[in-house]
PDB file of N, CA and C in Angstrom:
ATOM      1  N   UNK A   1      56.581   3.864  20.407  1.00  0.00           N
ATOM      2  CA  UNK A   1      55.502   4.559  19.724  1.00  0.00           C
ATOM      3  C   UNK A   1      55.040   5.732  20.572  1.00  0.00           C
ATOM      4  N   UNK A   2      54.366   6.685  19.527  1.00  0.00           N
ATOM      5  CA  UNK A   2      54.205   7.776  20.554  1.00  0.00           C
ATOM      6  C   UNK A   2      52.807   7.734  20.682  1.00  0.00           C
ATOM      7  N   UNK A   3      52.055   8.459  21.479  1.00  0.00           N
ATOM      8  CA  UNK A   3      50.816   8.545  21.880  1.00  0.00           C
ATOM      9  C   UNK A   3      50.047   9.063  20.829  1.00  0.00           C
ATOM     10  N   UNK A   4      50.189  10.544  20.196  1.00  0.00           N
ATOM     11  CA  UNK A   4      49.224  10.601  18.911  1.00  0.00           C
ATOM     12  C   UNK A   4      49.342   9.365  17.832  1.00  0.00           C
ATOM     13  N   UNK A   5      50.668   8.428  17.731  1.00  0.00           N
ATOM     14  CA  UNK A   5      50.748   7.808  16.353  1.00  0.00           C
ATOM     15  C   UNK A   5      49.329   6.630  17.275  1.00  0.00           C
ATOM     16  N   UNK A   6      49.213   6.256  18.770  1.00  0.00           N
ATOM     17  CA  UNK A   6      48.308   5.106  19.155  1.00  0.00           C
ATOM     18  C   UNK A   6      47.055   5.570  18.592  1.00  0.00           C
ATOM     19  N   UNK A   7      47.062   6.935  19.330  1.00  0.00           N
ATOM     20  CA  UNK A   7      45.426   7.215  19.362  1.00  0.00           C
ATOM     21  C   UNK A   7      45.175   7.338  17.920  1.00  0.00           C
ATOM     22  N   UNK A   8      45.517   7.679  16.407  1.00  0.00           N
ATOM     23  CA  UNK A   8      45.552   7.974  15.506  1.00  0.00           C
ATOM     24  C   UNK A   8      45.116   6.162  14.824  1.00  0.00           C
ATOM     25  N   UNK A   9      46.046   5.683  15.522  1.00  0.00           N
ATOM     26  CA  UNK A   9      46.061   3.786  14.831  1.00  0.00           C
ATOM     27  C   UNK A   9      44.242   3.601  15.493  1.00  0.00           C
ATOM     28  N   UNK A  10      44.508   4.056  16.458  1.00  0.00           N
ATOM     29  CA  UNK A  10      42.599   3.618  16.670  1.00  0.00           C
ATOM     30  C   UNK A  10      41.646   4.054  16.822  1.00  0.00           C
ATOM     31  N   UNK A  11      41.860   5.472  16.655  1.00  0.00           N
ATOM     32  CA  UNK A  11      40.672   5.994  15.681  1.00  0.00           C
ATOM     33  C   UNK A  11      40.374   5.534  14.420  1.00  0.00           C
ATOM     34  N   UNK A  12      41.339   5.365  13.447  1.00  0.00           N
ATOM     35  CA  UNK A  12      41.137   4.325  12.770  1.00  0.00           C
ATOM     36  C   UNK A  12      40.588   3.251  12.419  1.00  0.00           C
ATOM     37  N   UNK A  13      41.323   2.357  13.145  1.00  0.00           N
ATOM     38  CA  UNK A  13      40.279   1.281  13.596  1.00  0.00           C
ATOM     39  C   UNK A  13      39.065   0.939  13.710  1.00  0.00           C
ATOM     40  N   UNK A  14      38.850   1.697  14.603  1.00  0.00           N
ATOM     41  CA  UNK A  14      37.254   1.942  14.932  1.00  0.00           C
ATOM     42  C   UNK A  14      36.933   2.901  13.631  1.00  0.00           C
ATOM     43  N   UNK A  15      36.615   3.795  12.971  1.00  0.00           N
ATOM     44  CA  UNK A  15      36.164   4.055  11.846  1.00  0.00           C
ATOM     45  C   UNK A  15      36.283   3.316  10.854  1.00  0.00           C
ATOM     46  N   UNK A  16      36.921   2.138  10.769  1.00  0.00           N
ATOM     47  CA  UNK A  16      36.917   1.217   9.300  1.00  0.00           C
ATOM     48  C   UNK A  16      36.112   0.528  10.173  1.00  0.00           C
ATOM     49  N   UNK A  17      36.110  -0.306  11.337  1.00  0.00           N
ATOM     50  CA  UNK A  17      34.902  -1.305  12.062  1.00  0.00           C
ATOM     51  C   UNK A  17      33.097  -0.579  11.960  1.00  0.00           C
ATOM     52  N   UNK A  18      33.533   0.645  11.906  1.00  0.00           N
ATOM     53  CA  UNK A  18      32.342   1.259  11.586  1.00  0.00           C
ATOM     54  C   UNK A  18      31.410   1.095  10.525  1.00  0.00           C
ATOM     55  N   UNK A  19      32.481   1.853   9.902  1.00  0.00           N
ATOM     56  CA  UNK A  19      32.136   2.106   8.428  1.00  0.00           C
ATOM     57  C   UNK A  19      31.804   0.340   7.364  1.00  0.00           C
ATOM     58  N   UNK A  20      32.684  -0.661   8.345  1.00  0.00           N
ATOM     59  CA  UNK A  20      32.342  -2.116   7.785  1.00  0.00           C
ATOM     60  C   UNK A  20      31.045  -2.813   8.414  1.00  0.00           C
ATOM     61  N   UNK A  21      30.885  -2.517   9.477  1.00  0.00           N
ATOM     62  CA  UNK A  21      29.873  -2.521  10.048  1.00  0.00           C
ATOM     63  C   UNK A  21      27.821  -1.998   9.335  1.00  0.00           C
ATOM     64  N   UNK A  22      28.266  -0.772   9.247  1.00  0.00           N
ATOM     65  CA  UNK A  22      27.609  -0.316   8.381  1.00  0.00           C
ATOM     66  C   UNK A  22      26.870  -0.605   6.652  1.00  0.00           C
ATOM     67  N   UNK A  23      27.934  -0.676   6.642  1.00  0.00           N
ATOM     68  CA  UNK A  23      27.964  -2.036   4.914  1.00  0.00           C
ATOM     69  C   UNK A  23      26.899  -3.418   4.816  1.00  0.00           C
ATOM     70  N   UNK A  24      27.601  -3.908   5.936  1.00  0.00           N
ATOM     71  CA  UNK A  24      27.176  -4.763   6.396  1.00  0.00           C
ATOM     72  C   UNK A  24      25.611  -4.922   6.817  1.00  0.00           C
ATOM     73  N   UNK A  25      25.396  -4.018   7.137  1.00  0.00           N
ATOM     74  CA  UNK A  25      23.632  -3.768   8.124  1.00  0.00           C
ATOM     75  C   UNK A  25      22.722  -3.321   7.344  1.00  0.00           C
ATOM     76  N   UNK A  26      23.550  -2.521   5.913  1.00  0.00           N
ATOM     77  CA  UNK A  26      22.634  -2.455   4.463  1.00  0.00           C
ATOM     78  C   UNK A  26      22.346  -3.094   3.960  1.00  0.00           C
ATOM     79  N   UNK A  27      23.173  -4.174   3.470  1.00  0.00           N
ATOM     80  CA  UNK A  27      23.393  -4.968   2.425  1.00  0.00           C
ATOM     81  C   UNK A  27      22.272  -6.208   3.111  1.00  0.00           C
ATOM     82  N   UNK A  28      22.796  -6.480   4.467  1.00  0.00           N
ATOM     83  CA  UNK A  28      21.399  -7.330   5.141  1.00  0.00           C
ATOM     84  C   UNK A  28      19.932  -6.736   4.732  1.00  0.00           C
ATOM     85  N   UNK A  29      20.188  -5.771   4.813  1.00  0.00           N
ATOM     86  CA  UNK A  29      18.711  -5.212   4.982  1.00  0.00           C
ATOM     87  C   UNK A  29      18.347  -5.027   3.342  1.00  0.00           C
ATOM     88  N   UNK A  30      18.802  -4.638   2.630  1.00  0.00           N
ATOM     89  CA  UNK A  30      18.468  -5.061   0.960  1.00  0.00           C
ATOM     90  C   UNK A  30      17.944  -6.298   0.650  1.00  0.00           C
ATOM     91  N   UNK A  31      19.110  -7.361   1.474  1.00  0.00           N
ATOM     92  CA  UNK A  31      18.831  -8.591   1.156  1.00  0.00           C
ATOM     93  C   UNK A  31      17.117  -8.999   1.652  1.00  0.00           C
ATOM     94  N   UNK A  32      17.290  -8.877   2.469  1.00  0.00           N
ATOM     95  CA  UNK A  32      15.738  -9.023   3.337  1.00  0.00           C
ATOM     96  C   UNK A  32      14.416  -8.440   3.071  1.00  0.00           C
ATOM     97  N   UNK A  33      14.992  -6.702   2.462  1.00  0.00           N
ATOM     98  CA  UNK A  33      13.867  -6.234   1.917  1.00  0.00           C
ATOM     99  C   UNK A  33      13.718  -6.953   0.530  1.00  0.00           C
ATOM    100  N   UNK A  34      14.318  -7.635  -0.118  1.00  0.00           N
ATOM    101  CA  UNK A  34      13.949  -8.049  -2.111  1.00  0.00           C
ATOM    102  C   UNK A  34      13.547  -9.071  -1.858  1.00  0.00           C
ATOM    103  N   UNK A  35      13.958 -10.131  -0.793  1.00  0.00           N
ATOM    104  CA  UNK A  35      12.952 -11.471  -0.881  1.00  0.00           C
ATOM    105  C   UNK A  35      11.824 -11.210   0.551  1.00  0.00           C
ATOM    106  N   UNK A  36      11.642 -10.072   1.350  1.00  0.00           N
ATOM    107  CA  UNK A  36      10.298 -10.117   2.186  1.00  0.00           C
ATOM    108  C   UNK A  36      10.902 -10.437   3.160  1.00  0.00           C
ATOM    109  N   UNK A  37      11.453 -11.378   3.799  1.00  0.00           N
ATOM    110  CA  UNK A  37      11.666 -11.841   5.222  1.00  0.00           C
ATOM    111  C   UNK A  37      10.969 -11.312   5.933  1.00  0.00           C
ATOM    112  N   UNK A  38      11.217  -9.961   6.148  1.00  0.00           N
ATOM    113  CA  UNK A  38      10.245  -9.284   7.274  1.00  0.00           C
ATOM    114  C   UNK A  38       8.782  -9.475   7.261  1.00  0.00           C
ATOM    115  N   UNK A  39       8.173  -9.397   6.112  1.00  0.00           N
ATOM    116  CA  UNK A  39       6.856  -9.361   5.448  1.00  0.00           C
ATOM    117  C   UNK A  39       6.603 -11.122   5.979  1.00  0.00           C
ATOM    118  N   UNK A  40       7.063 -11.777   5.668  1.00  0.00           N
ATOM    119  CA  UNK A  40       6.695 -13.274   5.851  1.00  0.00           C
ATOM    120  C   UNK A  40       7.141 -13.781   7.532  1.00  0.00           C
ATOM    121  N   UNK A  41       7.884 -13.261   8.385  1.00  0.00           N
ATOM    122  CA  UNK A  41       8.121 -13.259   9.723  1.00  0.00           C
ATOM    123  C   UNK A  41       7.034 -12.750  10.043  1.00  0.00           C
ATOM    124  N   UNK A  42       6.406 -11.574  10.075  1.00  0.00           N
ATOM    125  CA  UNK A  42       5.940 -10.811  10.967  1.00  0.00           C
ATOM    126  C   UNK A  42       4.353 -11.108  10.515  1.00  0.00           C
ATOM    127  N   UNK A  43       3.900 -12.239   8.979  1.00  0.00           N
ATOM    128  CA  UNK A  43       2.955 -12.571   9.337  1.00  0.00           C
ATOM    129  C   UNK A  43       2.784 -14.026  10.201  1.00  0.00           C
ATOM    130  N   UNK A  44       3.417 -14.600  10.141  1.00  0.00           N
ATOM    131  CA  UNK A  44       3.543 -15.905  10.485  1.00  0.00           C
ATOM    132  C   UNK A  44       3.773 -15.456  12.161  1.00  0.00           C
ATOM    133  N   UNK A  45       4.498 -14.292  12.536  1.00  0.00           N
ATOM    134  CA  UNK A  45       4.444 -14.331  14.097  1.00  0.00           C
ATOM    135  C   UNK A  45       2.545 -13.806  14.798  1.00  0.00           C
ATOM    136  N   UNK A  46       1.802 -13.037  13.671  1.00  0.00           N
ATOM    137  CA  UNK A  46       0.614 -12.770  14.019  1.00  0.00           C
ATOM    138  C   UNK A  46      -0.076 -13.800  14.214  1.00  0.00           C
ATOM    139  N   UNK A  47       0.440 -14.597  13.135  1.00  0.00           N
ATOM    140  CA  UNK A  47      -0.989 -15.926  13.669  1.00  0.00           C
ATOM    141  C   UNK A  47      -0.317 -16.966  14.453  1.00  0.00           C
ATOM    142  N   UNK A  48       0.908 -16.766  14.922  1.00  0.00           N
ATOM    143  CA  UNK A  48       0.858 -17.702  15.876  1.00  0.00           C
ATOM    144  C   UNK A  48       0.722 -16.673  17.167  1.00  0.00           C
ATOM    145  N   UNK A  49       0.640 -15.699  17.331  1.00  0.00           N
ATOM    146  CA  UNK A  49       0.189 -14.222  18.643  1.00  0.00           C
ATOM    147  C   UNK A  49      -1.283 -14.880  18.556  1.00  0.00           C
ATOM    148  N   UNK A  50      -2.036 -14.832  17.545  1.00  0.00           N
ATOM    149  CA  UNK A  50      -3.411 -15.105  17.304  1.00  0.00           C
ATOM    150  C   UNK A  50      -4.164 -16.389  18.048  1.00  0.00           C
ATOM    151  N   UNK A  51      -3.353 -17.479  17.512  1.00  0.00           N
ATOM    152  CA  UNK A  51      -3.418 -18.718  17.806  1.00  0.00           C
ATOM    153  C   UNK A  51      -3.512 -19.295  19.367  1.00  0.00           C
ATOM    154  N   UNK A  52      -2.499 -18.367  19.961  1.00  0.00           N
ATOM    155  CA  UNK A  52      -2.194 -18.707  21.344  1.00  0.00           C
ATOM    156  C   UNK A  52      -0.721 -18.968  21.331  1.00  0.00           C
ATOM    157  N   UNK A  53       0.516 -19.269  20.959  1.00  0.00           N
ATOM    158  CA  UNK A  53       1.441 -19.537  21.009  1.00  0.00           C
ATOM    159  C   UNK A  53       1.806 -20.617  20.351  1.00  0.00           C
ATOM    160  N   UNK A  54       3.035 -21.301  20.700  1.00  0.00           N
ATOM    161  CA  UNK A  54       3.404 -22.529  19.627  1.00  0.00           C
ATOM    162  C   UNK A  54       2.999 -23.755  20.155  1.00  0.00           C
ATOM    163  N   UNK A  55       2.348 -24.163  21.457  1.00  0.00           N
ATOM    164  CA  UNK A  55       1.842 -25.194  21.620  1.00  0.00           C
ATOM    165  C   UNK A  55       0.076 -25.061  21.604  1.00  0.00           C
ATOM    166  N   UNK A  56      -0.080 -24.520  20.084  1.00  0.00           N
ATOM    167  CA  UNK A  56      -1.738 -24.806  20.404  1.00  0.00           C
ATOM    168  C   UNK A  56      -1.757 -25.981  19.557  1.00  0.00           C
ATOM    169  N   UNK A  57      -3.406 -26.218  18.865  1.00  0.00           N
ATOM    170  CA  UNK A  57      -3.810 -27.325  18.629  1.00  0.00           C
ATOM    171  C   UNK A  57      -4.541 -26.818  17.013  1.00  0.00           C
ATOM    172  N   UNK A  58      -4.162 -27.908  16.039  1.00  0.00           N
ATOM    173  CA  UNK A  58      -4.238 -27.631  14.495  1.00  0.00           C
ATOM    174  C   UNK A  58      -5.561 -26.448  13.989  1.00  0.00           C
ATOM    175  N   UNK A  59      -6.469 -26.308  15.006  1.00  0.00           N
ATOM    176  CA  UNK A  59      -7.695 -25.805  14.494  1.00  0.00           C
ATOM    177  C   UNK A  59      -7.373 -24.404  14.941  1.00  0.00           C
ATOM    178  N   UNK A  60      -6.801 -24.290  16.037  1.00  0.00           N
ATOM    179  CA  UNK A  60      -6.423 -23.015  16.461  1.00  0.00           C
ATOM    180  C   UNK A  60      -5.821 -22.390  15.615  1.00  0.00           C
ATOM    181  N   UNK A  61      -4.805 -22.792  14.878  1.00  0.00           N
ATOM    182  CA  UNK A  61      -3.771 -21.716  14.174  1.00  0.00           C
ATOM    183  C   UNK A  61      -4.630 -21.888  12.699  1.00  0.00           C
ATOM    184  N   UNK A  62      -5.617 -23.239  12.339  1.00  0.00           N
ATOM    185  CA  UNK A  62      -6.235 -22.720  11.041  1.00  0.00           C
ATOM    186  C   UNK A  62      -7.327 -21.604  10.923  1.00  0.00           C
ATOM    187  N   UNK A  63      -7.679 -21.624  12.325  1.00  0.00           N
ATOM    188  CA  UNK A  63      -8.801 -20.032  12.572  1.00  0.00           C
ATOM    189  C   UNK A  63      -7.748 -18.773  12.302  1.00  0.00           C
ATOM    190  N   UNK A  64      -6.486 -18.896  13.096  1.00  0.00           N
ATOM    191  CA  UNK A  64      -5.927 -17.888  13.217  1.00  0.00           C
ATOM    192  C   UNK A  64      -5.463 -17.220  11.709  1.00  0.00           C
ATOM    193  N   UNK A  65      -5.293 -18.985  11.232  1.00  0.00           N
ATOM    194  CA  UNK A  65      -4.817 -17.792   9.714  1.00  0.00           C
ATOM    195  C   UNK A  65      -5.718 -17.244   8.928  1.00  0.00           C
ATOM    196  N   UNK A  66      -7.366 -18.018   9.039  1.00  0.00           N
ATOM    197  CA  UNK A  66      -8.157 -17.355   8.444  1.00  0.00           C
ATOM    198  C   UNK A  66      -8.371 -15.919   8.643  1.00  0.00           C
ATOM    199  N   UNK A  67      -8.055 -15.610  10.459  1.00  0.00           N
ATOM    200  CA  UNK A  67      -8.130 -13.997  10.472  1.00  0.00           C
ATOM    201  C   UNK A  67      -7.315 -13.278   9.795  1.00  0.00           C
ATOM    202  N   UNK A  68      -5.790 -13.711  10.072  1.00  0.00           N
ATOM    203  CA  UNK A  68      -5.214 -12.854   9.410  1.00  0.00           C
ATOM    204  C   UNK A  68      -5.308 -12.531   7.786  1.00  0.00           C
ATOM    205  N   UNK A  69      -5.524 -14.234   7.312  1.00  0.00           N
ATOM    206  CA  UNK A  69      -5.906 -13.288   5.943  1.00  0.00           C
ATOM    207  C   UNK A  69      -7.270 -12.084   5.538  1.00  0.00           C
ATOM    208  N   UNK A  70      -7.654 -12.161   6.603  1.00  0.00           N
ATOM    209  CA  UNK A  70      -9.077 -11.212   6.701  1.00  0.00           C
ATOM    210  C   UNK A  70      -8.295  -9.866   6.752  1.00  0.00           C
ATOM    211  N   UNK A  71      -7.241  -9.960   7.859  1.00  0.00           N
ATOM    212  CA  UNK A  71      -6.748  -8.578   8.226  1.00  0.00           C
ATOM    213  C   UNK A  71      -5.964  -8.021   7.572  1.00  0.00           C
ATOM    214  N   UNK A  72      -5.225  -8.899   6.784  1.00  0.00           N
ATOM    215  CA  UNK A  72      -4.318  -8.722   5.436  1.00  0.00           C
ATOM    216  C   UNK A  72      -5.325  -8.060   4.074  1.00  0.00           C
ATOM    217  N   UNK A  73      -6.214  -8.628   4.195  1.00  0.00           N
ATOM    218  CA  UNK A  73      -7.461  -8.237   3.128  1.00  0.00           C
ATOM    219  C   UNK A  73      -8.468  -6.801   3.238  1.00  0.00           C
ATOM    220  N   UNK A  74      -7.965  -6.456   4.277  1.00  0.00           N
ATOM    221  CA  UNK A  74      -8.507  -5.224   4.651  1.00  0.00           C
ATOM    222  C   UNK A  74      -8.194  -4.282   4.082  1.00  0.00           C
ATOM    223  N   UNK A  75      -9.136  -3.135   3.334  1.00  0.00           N
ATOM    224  CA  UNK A  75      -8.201  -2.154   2.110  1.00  0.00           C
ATOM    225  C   UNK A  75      -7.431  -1.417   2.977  1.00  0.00           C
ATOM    226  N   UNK A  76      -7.373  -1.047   4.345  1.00  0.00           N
ATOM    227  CA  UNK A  76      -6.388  -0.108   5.062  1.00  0.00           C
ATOM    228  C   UNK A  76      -4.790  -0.758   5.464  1.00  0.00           C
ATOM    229  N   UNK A  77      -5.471  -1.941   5.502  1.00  0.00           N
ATOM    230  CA  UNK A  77      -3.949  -2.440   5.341  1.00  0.00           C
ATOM    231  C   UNK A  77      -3.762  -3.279   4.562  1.00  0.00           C
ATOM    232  N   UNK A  78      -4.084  -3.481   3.400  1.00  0.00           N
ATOM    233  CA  UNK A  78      -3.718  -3.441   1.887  1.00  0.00           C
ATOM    234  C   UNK A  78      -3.049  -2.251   1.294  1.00  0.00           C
ATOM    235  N   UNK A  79      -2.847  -1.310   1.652  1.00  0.00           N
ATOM    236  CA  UNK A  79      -2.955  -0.080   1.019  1.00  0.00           C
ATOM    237  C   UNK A  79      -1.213   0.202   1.590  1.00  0.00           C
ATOM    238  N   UNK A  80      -0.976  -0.252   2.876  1.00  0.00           N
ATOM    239  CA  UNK A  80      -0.158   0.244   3.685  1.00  0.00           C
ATOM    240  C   UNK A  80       1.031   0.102   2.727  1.00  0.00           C
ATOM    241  N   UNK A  81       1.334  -1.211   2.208  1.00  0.00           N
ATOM    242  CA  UNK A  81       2.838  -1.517   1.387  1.00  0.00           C
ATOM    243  C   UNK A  81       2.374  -1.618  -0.033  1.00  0.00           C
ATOM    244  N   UNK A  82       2.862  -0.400  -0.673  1.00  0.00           N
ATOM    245  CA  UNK A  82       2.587  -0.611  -2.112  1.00  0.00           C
ATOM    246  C   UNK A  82       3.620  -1.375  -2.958  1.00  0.00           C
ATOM    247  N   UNK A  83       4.757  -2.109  -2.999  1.00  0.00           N
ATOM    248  CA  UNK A  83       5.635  -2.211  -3.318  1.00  0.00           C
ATOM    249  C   UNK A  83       5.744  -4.027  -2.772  1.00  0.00           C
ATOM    250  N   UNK A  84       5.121  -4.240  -2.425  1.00  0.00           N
ATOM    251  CA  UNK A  84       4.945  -5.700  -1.695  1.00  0.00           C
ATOM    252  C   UNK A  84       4.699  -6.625  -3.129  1.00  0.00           C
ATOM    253  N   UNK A  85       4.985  -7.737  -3.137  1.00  0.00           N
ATOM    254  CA  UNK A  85       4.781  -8.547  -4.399  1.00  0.00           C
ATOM    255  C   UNK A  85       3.379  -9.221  -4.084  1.00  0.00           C
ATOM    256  N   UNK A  86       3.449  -9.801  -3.542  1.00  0.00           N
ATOM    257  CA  UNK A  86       2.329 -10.853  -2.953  1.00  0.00           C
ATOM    258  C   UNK A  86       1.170 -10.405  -2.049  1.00  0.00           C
ATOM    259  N   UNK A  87       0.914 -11.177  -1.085  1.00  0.00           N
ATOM    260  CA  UNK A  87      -0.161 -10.736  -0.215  1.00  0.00           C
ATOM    261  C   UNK A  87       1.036 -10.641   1.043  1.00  0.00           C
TER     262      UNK A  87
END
């Protein structure tokens, strides 16, 4: 084999790993944006930030969620995701 036919086979390569790659990191991210994931991770990581971490104690994380639904309830960040289904 000659040297342009190598370098040619993997440039290749690497542009279909790319380009599949890519596909791939959308289609996750569609998936994630239509059922929330992010939206439901990133509240559930506030109130346990809130709480103290994962070894607190039942009253702790029921204060904590009361804040956050306070902070969730706030018209400035109510306002932030218009497109959100839920709270």
């Amino acid at each position: 084999m000659n040297l342009p036919v190598v370098v040619d086979i993997t440039i290749g390569l690497v542009v279909i790993y790319l380009i599949l790659s890519l596909i791939a990191s959308e289609i996750q991210e569609l998936i994630s944006t239509c059922l929330q994931w992010r939206a439901k991770n990133l509240k559930n990581s506030i109130e346990l930030l809130l709480a103290g971490g994962s070894e607190t104690e039942e009253s702790d994380i029921t204060k904590a969620e009361k804040l956050v639904d306070k902070l969730y309830s706030d018209p400035l960040i109510n306002t932030l995701n218009q497109q959100a289904k839920g709270k």
